[in-house]
N, C-alpha and C. Protein backbone atom coordinates (compact mmCIF):
# COMPACT_ATOMS: atom_id res chain seq x y z
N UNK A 1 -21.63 -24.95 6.94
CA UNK A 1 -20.47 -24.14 7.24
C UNK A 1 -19.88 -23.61 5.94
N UNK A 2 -19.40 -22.47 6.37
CA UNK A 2 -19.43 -21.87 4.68
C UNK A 2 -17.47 -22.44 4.50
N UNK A 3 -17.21 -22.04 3.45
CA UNK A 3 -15.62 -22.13 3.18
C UNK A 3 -15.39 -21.27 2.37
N UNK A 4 -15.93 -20.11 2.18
CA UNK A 4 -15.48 -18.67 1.72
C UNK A 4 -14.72 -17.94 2.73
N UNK A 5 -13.74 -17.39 1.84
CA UNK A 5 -12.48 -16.87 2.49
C UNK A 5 -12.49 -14.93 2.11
N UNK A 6 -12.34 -14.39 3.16
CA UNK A 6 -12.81 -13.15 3.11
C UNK A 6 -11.53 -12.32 3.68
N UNK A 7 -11.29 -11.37 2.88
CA UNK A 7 -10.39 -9.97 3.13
C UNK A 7 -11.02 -9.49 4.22
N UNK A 8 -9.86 -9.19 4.83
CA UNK A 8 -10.49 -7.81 5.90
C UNK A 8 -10.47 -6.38 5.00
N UNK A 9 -11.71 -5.85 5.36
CA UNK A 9 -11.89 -4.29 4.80
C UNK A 9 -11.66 -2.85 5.89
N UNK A 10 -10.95 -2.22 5.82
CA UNK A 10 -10.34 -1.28 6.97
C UNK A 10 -10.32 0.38 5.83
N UNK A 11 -11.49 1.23 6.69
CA UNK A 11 -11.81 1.91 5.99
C UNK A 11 -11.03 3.16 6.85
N UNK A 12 -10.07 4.09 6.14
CA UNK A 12 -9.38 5.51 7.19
C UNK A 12 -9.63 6.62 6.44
N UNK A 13 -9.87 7.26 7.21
CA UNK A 13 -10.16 8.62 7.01
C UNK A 13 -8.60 9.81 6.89
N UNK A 14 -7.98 9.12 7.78
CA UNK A 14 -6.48 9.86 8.64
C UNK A 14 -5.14 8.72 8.02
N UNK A 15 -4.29 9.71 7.81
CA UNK A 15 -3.16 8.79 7.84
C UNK A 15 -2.97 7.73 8.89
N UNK A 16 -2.15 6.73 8.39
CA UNK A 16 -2.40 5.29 9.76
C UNK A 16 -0.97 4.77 9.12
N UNK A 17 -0.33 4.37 10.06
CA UNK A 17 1.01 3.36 10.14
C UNK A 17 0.18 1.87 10.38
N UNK A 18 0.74 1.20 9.58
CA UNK A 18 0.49 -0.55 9.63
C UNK A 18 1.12 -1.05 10.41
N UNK A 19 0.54 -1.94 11.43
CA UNK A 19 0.95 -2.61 12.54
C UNK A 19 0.41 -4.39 12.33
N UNK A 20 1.82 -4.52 11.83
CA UNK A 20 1.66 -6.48 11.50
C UNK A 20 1.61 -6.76 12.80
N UNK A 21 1.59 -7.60 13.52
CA UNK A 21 0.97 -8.54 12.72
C UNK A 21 -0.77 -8.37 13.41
N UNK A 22 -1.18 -6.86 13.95
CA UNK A 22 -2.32 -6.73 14.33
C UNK A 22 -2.85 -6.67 13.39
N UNK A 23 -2.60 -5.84 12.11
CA UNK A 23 -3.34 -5.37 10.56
C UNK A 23 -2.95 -6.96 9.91
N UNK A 24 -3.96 -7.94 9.79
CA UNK A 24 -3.53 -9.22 9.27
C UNK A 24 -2.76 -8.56 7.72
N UNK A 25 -1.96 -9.75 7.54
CA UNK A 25 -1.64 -9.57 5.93
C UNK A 25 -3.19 -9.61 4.93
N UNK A 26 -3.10 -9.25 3.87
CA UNK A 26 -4.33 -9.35 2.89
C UNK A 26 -5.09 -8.58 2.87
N UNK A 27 -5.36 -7.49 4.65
CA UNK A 27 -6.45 -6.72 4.63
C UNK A 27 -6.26 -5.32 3.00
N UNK A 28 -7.30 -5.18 3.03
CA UNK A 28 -7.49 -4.19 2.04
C UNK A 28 -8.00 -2.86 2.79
N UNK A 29 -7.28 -1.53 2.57
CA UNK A 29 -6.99 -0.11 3.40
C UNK A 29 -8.18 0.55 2.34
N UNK A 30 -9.02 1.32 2.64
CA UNK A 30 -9.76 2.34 1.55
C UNK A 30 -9.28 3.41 2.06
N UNK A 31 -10.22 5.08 1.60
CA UNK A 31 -9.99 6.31 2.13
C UNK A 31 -11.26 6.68 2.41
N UNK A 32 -12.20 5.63 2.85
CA UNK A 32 -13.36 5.75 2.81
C UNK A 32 -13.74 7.37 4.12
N UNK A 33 -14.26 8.17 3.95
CA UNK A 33 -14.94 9.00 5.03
C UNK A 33 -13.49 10.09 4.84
N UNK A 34 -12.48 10.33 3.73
CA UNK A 34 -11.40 10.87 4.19
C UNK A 34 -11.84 12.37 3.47
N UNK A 35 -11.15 13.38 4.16
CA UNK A 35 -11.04 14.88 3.50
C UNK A 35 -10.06 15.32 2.83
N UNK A 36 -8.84 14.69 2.89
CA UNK A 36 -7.51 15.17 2.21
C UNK A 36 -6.77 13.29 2.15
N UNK A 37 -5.67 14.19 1.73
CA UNK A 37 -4.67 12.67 1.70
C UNK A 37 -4.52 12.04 2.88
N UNK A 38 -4.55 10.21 2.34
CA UNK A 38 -4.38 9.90 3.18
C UNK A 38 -2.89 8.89 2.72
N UNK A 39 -2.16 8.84 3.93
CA UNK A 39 -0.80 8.16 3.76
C UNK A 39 -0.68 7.06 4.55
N UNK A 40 -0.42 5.84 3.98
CA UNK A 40 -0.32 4.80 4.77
C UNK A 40 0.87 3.71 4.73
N UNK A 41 2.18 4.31 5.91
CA UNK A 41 3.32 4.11 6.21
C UNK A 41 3.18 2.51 6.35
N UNK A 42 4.24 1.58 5.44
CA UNK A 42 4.35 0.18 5.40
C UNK A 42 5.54 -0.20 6.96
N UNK A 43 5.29 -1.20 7.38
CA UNK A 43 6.11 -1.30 8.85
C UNK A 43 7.48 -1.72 8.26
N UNK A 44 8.57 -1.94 8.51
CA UNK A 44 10.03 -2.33 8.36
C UNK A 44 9.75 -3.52 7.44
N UNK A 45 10.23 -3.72 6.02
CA UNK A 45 10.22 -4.96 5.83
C UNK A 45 11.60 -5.63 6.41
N UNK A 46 11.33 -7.02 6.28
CA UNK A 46 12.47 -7.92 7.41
C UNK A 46 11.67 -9.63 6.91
N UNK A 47 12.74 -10.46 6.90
CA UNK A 47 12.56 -11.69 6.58
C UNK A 47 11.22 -12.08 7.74
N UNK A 48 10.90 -11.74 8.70
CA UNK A 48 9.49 -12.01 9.30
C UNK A 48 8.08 -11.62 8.43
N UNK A 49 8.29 -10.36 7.39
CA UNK A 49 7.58 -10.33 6.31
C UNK A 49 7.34 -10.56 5.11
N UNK A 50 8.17 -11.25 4.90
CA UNK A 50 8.43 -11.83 3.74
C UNK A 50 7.21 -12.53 2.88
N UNK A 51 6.64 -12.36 2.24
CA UNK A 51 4.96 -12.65 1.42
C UNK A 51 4.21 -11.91 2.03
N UNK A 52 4.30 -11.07 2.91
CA UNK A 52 3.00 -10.17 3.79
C UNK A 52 2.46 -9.32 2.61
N UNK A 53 1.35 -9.40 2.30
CA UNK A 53 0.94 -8.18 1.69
C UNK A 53 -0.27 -7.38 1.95
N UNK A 54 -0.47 -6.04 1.28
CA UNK A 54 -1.17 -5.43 1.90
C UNK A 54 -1.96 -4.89 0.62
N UNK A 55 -3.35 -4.56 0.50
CA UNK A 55 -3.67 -3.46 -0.73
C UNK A 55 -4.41 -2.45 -0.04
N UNK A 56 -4.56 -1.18 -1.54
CA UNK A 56 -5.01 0.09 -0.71
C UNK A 56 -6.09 0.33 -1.57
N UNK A 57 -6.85 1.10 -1.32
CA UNK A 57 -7.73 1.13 -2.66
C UNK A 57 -8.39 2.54 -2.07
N UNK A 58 -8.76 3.79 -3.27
CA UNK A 58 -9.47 5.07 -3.12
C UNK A 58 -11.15 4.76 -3.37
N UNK A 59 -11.74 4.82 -2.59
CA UNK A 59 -13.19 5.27 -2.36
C UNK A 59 -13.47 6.30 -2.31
N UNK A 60 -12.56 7.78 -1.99
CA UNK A 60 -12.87 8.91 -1.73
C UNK A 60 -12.26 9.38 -2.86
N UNK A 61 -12.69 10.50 -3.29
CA UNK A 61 -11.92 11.11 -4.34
C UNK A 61 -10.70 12.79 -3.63
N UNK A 62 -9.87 11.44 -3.10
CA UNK A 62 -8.63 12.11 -2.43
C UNK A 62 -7.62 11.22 -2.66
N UNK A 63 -6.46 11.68 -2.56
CA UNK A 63 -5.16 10.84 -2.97
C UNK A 63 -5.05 9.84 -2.08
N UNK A 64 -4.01 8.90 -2.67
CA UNK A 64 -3.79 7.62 -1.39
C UNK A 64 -1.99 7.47 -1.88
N UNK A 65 -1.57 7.65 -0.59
CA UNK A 65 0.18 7.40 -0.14
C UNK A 65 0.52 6.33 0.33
N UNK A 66 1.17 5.33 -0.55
CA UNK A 66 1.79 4.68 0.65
C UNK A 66 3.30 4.47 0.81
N UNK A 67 3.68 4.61 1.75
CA UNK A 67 5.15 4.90 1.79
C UNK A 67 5.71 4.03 3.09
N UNK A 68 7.11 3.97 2.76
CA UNK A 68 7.79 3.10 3.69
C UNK A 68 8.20 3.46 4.83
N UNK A 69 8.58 2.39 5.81
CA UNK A 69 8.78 3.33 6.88
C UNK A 69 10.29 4.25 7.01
N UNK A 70 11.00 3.96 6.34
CA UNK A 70 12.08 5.03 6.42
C UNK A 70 12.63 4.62 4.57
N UNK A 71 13.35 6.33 3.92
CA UNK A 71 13.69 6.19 2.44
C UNK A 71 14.31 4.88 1.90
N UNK A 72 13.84 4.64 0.82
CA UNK A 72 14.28 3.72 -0.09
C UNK A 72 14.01 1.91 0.56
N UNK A 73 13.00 1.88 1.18
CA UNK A 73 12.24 0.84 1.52
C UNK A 73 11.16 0.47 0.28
N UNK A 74 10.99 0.98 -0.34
CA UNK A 74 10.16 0.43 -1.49
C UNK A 74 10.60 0.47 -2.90
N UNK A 75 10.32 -1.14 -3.61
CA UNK A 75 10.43 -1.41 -5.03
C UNK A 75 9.61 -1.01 -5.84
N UNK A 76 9.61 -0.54 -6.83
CA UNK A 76 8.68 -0.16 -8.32
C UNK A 76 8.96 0.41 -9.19
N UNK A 77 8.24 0.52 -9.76
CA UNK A 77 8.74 0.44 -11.48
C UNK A 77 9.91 1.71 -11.94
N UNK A 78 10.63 0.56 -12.26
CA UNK A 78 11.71 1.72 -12.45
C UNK A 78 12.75 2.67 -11.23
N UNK A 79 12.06 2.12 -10.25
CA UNK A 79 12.74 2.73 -8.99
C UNK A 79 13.46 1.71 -7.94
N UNK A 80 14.42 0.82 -7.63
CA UNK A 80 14.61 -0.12 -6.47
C UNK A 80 14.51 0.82 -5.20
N UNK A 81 14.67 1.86 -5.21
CA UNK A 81 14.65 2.61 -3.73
C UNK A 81 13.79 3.67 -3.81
N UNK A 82 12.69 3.54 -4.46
CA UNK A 82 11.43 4.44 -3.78
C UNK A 82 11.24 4.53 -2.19
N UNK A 83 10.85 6.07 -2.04
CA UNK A 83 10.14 6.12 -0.63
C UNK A 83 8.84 5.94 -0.66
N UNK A 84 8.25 6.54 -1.65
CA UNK A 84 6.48 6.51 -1.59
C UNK A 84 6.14 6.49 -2.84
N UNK A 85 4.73 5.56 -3.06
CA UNK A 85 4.01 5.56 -4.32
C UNK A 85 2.79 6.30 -4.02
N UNK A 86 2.06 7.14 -5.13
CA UNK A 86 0.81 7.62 -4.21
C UNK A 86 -0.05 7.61 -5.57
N UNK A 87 -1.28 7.63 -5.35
CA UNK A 87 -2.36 7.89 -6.41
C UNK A 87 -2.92 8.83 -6.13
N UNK A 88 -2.38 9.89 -7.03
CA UNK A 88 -2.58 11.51 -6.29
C UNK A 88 -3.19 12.20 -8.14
N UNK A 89 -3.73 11.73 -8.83
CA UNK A 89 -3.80 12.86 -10.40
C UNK A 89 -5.64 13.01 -10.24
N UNK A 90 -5.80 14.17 -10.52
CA UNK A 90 -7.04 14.73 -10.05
C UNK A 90 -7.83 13.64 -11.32
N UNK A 91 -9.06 13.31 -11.30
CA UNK A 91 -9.87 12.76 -11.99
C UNK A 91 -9.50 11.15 -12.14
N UNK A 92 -8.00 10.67 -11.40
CA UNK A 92 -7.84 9.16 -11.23
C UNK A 92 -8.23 8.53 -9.78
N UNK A 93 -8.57 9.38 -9.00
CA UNK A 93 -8.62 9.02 -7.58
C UNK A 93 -9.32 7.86 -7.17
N UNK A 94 -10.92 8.01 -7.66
CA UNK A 94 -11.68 7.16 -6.97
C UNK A 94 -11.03 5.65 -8.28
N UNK A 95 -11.41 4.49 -7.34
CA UNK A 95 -10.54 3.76 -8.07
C UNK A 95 -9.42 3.08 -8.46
N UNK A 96 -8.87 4.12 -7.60
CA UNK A 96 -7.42 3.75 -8.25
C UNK A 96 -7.15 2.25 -6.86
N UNK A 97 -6.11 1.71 -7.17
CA UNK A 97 -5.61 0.90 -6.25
C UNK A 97 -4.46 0.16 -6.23
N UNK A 98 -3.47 -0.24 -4.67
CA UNK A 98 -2.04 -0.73 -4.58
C UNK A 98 -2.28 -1.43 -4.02
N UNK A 99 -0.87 -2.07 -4.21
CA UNK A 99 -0.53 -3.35 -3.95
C UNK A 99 0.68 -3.67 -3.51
N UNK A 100 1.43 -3.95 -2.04
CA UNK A 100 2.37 -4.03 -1.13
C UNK A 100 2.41 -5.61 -1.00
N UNK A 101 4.16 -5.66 -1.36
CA UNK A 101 4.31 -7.46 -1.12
C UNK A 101 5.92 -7.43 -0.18
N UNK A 102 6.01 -7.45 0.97
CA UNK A 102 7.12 -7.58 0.96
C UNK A 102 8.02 -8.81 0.47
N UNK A 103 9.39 -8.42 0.01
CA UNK A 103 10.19 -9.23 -1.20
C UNK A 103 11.35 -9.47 -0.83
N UNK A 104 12.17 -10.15 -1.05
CA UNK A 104 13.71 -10.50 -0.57
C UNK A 104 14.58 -9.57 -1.74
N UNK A 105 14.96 -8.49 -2.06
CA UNK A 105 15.52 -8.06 -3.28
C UNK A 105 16.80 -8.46 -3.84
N UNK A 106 17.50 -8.54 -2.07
CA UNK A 106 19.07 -9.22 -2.43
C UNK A 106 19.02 -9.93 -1.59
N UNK A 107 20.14 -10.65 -1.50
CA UNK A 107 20.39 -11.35 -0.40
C UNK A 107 20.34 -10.65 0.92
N UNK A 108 19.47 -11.23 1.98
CA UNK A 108 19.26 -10.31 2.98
C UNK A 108 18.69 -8.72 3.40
N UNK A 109 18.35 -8.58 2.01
CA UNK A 109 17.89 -7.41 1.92
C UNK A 109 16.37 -7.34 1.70
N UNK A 110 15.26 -6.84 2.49
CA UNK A 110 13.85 -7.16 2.11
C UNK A 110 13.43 -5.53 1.75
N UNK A 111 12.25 -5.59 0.65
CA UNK A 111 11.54 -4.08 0.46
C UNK A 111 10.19 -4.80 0.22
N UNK A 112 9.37 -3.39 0.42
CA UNK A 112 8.49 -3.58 -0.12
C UNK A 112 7.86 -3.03 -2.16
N UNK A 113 7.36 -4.45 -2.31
CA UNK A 113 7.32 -4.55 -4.09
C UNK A 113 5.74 -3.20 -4.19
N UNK A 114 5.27 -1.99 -4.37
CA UNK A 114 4.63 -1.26 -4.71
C UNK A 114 3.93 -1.03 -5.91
N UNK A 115 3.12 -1.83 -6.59
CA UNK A 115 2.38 -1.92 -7.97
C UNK A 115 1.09 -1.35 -7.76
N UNK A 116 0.93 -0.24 -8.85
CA UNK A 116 -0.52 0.08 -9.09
C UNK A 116 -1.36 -1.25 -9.64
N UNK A 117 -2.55 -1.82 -9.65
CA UNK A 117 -3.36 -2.90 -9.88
C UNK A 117 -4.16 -2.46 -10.64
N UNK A 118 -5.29 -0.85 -10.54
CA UNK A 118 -5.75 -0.48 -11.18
C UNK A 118 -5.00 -0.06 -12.81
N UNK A 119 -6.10 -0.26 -13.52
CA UNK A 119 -5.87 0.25 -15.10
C UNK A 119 -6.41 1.65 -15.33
N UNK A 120 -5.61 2.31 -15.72
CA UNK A 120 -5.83 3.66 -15.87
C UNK A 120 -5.46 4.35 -14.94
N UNK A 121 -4.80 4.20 -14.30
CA UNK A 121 -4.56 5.45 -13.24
C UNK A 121 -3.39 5.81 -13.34
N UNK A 122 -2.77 6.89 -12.93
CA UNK A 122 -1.44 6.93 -13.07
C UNK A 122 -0.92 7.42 -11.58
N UNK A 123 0.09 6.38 -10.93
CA UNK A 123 0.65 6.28 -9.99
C UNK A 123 2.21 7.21 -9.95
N UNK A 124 2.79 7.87 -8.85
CA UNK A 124 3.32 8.87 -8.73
C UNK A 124 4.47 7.84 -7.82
N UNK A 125 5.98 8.05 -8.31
CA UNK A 125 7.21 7.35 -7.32
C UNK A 125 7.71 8.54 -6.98
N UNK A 126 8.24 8.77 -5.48
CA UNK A 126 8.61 9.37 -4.98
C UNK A 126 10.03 8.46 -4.70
């Protein structure tokens, strides 16, 4: 019996809204098979998500969005109320990759934490 522990891999072509707790936490999103951008809306963070995380990663050489479900739901650099991070700069695409944690920021207050993972790419706050 093995005891290797495995990501789910979820490959979209189309923009897609995340649906916890069907999309387990951990899965990893590509843009695998995609033609244009793809955007992938994070669900409400809320103390039920609290450590949920999610990553995204470009296989296609097309941008990748991910954004919250309504403004100023997402943390990053330099921003506490981002709406969207995206890996959108022509020649960083394939490669690039995020990283979604939802976080307690204040008291009672949850966002989601938005970090590029990849080196070299340059990630875009909206």
């Amino acid at each position: 019996m093995s005891t290797r522990l495995t990501q789910r891999v979820v490959p979209k072509s189309a923009s897609y809204t995340i649906k916890y707790p069907m999309d387990a936490p951990g899965t990893i999103f590509s843009n695998r098979g995609a033609t244009g951008t793809v955007t992938f809306t994070l669900p409400t963070p809320s103390r039920a998500l609290l450590g949920v995380s999610y990553e995204f990663s470009g296989v296609a050489d097309y941008a990748i969005t991910v954004a919250g479900a309504a403004a100023s739901d997402l943390l990053t650099k330099n921003d506490a109320a981002a709406d969207s991070v995206s890996a959108s700069t022509a020649g960083e695409l394939i490669g690039s990759r995020m990283r979604a944690t939802c976080l307690e920021s204040a008291e009672g207050t949850f966002k989601w934490q938005v970090t590029g993972i990849a080196v070299g790419h340059t990630y875009t706050v909206v």
